[in-house]
N, C-alpha and C. Protein backbone atom coordinates (compact mmCIF):
# COMPACT_ATOMS: atom_id res chain seq x y z
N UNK A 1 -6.01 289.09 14.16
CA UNK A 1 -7.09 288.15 14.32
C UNK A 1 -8.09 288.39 13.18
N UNK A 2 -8.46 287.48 12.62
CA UNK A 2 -9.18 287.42 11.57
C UNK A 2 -10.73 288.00 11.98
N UNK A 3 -11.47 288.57 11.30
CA UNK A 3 -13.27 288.26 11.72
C UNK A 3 -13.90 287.47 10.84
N UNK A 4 -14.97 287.55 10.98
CA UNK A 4 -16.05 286.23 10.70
C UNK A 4 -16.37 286.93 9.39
N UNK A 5 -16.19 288.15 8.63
CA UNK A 5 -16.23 288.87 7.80
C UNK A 5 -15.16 288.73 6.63
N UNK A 6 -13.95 288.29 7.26
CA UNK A 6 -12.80 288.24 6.03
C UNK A 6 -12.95 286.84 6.09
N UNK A 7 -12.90 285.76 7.16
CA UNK A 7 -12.97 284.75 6.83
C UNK A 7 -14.39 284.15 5.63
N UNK A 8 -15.42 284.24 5.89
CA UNK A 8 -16.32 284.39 4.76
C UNK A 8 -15.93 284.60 3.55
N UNK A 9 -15.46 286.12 3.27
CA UNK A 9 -15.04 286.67 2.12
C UNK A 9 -13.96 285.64 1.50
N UNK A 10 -12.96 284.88 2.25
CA UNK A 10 -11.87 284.40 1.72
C UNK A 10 -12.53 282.74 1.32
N UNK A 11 -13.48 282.24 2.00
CA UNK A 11 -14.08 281.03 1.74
C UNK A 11 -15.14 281.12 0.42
N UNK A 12 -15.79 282.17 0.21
CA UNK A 12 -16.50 282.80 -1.04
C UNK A 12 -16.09 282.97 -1.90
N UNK A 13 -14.71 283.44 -2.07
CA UNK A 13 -14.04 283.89 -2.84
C UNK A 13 -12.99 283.04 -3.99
N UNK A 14 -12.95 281.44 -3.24
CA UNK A 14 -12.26 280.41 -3.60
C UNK A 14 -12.47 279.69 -4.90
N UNK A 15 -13.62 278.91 -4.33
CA UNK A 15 -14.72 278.69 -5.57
C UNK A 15 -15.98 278.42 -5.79
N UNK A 16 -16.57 279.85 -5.94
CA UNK A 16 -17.83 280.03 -6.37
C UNK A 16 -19.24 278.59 -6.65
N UNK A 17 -18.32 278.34 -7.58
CA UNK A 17 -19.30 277.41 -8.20
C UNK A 17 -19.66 275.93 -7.15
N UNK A 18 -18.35 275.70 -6.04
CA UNK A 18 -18.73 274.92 -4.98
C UNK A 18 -19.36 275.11 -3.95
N UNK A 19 -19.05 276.47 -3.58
CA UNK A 19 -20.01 277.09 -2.78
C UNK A 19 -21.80 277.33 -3.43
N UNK A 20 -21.51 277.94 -3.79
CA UNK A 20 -23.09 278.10 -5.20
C UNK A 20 -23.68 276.74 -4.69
N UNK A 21 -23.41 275.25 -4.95
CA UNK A 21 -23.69 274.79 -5.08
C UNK A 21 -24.53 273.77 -3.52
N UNK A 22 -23.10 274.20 -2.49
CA UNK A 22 -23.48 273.76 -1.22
C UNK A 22 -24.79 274.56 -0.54
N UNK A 23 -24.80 275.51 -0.96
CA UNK A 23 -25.47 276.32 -0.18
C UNK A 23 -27.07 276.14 -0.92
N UNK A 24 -27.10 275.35 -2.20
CA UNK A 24 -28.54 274.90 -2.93
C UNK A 24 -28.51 273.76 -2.05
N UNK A 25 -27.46 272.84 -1.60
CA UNK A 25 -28.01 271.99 -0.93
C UNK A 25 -28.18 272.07 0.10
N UNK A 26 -27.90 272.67 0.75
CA UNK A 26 -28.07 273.21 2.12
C UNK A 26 -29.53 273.74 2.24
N UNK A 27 -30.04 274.61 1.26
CA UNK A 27 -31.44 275.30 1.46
C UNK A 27 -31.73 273.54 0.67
N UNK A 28 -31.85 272.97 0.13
CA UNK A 28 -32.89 271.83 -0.54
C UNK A 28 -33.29 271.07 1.07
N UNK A 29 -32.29 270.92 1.70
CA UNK A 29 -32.43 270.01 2.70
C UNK A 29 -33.92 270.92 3.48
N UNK A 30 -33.45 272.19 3.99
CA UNK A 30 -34.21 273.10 4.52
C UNK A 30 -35.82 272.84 4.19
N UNK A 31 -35.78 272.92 2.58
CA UNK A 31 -37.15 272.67 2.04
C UNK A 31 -37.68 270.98 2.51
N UNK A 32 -36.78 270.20 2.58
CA UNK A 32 -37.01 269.08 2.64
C UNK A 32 -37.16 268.65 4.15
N UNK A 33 -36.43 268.97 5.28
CA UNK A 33 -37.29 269.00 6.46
C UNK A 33 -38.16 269.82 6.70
N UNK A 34 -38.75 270.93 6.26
CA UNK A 34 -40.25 271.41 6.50
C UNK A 34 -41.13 271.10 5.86
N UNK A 35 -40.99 270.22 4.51
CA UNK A 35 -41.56 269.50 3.94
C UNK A 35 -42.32 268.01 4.68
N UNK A 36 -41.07 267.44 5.37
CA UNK A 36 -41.35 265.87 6.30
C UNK A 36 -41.98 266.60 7.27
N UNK A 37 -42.00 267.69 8.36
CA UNK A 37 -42.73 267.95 9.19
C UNK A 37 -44.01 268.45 9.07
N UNK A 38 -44.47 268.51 7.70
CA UNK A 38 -45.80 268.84 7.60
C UNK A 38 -45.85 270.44 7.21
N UNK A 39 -45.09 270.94 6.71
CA UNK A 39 -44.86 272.05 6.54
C UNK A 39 -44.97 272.54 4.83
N UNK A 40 -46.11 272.11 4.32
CA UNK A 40 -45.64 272.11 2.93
C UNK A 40 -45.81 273.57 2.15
N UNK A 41 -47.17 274.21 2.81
CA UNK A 41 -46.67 275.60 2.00
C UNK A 41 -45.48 276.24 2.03
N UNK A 42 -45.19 276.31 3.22
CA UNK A 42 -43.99 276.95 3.65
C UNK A 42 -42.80 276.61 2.71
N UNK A 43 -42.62 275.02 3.03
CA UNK A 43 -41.53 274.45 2.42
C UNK A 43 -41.52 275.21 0.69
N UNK A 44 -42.46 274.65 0.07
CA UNK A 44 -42.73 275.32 -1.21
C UNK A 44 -42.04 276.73 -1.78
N UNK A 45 -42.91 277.61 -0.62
CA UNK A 45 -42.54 278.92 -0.72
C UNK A 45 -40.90 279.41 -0.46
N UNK A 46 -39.97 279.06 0.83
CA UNK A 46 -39.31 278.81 0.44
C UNK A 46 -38.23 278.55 -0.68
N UNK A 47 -38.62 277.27 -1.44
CA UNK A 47 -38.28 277.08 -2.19
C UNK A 47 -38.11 277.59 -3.73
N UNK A 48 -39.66 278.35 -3.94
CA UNK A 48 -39.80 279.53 -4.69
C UNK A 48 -39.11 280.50 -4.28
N UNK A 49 -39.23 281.09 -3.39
CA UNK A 49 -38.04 282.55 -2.57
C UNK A 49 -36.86 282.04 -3.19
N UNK A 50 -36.12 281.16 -2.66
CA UNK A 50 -34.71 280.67 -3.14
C UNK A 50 -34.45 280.08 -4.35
N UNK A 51 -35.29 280.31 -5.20
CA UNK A 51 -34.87 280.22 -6.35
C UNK A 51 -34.91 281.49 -7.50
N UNK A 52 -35.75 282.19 -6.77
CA UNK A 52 -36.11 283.20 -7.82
C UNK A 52 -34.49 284.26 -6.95
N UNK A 53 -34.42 284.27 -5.71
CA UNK A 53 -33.23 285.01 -5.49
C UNK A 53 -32.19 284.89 -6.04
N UNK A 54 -32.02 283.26 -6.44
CA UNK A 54 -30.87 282.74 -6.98
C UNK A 54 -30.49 283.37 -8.64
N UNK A 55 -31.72 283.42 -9.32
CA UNK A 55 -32.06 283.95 -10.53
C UNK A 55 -31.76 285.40 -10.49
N UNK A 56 -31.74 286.43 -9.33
CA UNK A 56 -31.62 287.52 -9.25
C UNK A 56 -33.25 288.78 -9.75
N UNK A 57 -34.22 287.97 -9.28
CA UNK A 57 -35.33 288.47 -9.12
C UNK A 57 -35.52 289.54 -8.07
N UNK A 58 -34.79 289.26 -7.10
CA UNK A 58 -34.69 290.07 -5.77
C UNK A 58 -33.17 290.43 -6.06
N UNK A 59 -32.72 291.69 -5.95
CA UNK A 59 -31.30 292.38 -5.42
C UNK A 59 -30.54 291.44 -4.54
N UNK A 60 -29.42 291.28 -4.69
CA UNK A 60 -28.61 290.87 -3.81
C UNK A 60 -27.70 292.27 -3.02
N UNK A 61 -27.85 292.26 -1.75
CA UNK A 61 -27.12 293.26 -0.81
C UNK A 61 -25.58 292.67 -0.09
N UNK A 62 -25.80 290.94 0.02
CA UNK A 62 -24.71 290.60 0.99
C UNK A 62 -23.79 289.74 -0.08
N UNK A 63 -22.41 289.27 0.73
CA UNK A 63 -21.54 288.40 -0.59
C UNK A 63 -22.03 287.12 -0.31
N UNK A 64 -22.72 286.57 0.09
CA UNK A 64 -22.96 284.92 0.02
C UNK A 64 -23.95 285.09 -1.14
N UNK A 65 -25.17 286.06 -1.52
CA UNK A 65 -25.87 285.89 -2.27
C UNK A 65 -25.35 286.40 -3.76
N UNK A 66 -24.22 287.34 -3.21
CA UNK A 66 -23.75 287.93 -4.73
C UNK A 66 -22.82 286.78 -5.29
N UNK A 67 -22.46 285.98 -4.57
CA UNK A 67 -21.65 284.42 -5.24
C UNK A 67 -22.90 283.42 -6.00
N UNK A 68 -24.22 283.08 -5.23
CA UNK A 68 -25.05 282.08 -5.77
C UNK A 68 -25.52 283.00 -6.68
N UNK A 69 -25.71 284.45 -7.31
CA UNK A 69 -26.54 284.74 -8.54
C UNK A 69 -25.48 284.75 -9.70
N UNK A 70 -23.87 284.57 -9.23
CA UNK A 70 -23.03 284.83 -10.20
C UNK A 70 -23.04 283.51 -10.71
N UNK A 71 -23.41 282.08 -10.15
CA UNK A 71 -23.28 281.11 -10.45
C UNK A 71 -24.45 280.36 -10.40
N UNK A 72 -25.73 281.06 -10.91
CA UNK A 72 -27.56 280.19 -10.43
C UNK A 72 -27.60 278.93 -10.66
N UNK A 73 -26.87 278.53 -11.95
CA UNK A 73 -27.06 276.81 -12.24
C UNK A 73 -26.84 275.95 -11.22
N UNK A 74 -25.55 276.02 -10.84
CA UNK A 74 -24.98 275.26 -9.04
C UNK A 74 -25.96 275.41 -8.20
N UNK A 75 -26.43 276.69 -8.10
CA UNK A 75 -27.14 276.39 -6.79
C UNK A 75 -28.82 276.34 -7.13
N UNK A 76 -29.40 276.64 -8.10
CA UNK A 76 -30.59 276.13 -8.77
C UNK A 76 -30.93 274.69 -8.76
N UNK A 77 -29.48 273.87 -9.28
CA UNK A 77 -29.31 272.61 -9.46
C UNK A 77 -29.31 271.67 -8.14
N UNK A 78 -28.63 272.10 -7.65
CA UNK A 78 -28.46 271.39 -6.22
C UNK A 78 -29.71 271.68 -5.41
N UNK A 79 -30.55 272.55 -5.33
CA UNK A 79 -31.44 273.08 -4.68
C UNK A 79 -32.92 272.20 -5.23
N UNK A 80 -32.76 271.92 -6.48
CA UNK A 80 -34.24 271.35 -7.31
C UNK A 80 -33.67 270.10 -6.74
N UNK A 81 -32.91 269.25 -6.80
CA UNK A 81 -32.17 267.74 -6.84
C UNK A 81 -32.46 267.55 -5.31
N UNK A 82 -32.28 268.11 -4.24
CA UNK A 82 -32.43 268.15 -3.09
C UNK A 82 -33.64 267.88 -2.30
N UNK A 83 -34.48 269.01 -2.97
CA UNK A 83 -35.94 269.59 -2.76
C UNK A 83 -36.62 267.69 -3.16
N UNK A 84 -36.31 267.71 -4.10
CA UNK A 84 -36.98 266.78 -4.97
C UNK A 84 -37.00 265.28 -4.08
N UNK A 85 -35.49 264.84 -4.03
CA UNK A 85 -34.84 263.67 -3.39
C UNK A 85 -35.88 263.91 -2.01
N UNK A 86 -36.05 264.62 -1.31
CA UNK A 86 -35.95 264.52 -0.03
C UNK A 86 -37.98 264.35 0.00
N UNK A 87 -38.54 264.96 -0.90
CA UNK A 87 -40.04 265.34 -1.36
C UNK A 87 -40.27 263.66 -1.62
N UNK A 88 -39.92 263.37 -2.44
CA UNK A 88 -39.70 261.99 -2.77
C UNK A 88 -39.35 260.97 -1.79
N UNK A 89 -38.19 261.28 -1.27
CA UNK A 89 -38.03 260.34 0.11
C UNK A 89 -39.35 260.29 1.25
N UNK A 90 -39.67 261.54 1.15
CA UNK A 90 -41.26 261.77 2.46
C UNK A 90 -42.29 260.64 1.57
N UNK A 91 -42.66 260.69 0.68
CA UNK A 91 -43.54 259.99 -0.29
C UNK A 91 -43.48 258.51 -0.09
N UNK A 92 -42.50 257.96 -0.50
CA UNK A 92 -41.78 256.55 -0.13
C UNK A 92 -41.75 255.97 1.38
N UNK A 93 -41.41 256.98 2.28
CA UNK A 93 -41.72 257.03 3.38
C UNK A 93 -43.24 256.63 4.30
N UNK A 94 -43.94 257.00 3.57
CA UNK A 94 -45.49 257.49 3.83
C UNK A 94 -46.09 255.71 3.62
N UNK A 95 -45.88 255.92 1.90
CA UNK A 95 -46.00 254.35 1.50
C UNK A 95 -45.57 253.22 2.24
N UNK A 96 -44.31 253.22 2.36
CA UNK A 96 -43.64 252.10 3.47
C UNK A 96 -44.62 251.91 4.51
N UNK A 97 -44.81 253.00 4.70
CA UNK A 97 -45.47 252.95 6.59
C UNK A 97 -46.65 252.61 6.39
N UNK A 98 -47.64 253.42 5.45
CA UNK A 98 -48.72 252.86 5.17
C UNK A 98 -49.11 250.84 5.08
N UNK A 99 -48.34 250.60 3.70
CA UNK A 99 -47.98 249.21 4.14
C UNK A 99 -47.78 248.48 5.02
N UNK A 100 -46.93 248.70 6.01
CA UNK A 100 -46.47 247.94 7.30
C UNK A 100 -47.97 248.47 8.00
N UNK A 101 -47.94 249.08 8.24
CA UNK A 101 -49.47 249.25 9.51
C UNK A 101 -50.61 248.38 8.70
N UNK A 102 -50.82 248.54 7.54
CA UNK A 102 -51.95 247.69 7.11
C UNK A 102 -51.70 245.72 7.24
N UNK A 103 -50.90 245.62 7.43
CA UNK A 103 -50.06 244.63 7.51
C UNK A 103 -49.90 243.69 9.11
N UNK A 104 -49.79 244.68 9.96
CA UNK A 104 -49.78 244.14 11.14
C UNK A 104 -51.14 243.92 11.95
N UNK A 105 -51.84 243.04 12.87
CA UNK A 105 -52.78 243.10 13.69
C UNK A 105 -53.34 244.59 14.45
N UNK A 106 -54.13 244.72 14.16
CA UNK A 106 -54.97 245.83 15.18
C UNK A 106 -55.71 245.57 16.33
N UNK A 107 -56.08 246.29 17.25
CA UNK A 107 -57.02 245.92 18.31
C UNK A 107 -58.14 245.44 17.85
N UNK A 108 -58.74 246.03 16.75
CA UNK A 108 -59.84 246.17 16.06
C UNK A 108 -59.99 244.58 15.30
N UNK A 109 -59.16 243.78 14.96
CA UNK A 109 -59.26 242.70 14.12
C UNK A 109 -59.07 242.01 15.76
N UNK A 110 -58.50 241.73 16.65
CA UNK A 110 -58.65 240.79 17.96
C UNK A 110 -59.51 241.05 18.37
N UNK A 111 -60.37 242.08 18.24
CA UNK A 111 -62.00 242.07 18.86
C UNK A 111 -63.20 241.64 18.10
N UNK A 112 -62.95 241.33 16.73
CA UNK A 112 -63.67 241.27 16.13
C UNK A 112 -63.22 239.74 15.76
N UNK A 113 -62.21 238.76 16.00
CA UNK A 113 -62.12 237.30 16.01
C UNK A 113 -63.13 236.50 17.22
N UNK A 114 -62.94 237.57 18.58
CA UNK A 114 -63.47 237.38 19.74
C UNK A 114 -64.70 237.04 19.79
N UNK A 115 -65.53 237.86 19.14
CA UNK A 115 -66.85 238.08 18.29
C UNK A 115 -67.32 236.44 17.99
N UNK A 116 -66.65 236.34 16.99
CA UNK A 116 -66.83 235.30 15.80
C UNK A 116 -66.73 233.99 16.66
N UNK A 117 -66.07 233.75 17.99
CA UNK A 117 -65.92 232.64 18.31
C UNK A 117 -64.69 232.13 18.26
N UNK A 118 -63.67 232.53 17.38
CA UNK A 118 -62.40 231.81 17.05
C UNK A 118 -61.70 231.23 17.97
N UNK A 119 -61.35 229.64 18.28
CA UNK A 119 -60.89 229.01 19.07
C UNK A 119 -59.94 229.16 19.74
N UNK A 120 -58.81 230.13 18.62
CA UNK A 120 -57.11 230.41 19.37
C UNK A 120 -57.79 231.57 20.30
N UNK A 121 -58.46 232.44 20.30
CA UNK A 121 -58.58 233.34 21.24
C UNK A 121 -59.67 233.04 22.74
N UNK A 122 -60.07 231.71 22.16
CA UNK A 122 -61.62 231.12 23.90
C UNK A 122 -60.07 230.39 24.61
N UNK A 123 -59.32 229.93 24.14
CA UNK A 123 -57.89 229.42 24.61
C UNK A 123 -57.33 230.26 25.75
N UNK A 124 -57.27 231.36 24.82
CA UNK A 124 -56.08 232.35 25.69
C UNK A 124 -56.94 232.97 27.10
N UNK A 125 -58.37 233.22 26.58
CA UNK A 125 -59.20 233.98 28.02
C UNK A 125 -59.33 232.76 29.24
């Protein structure tokens, strides 16, 4: 029976540079939902941590990290592209919504027609 130890090792061991690379996107996403939840130092920091590990600023002790420093571009790359896309997507996001709410009726504008007299609304009461 295999363990969760050789299987790893044998999935690591395949190819580097795809792995390297999943695992930048995997942490980009990471940065990128604590980013949408309001989480932005964090997200940031993060994102600094995992990159400078990737660079080999910090020691690597385990084999998932001794694969992403043998290969930093993959997972540097995928990790900035990620971070970015998803930073960007929150942004666009924000805008959209902003727009549409400015866009639709408020309580605040039907109370303030009410005010004024406006005929479609002495109708409806």
């Amino acid at each position: 029976m295999a363990t969760v130890e050789t299987v790893l090792s044998s999935i690591f061991s395949t190819i580097p540079e795809l792995h390297s690379g999943q695992l930048g996107l995997l942490a980009g996403l990471l940065v990128g939902v604590l980013y949408w939840h309001e989480y932005r130092q964090l997200s940031l920091g993060f994102l600094t941590s995992s990159y400078l590990l990737a660079l080999g600023v910090v020691p690597a002790s385990t084999r998932g990290l001794q694969v992403v420093q043998s290969q930093p571009w993959y997972f540097c790359s995928m990790l900035v592209l990620t971070s970015l896309a998803a930073i960007g997507g929150h942004a666009v996001w924000r805008w959209v919504s902003g727009a549409i709410q400015s866009r639709s009726p408020t309580i605040g504008h039907r109370v303030s027609d009410r005010e004024t007299g406006d005929s479609a609304n002495q109708n409806r009461m």
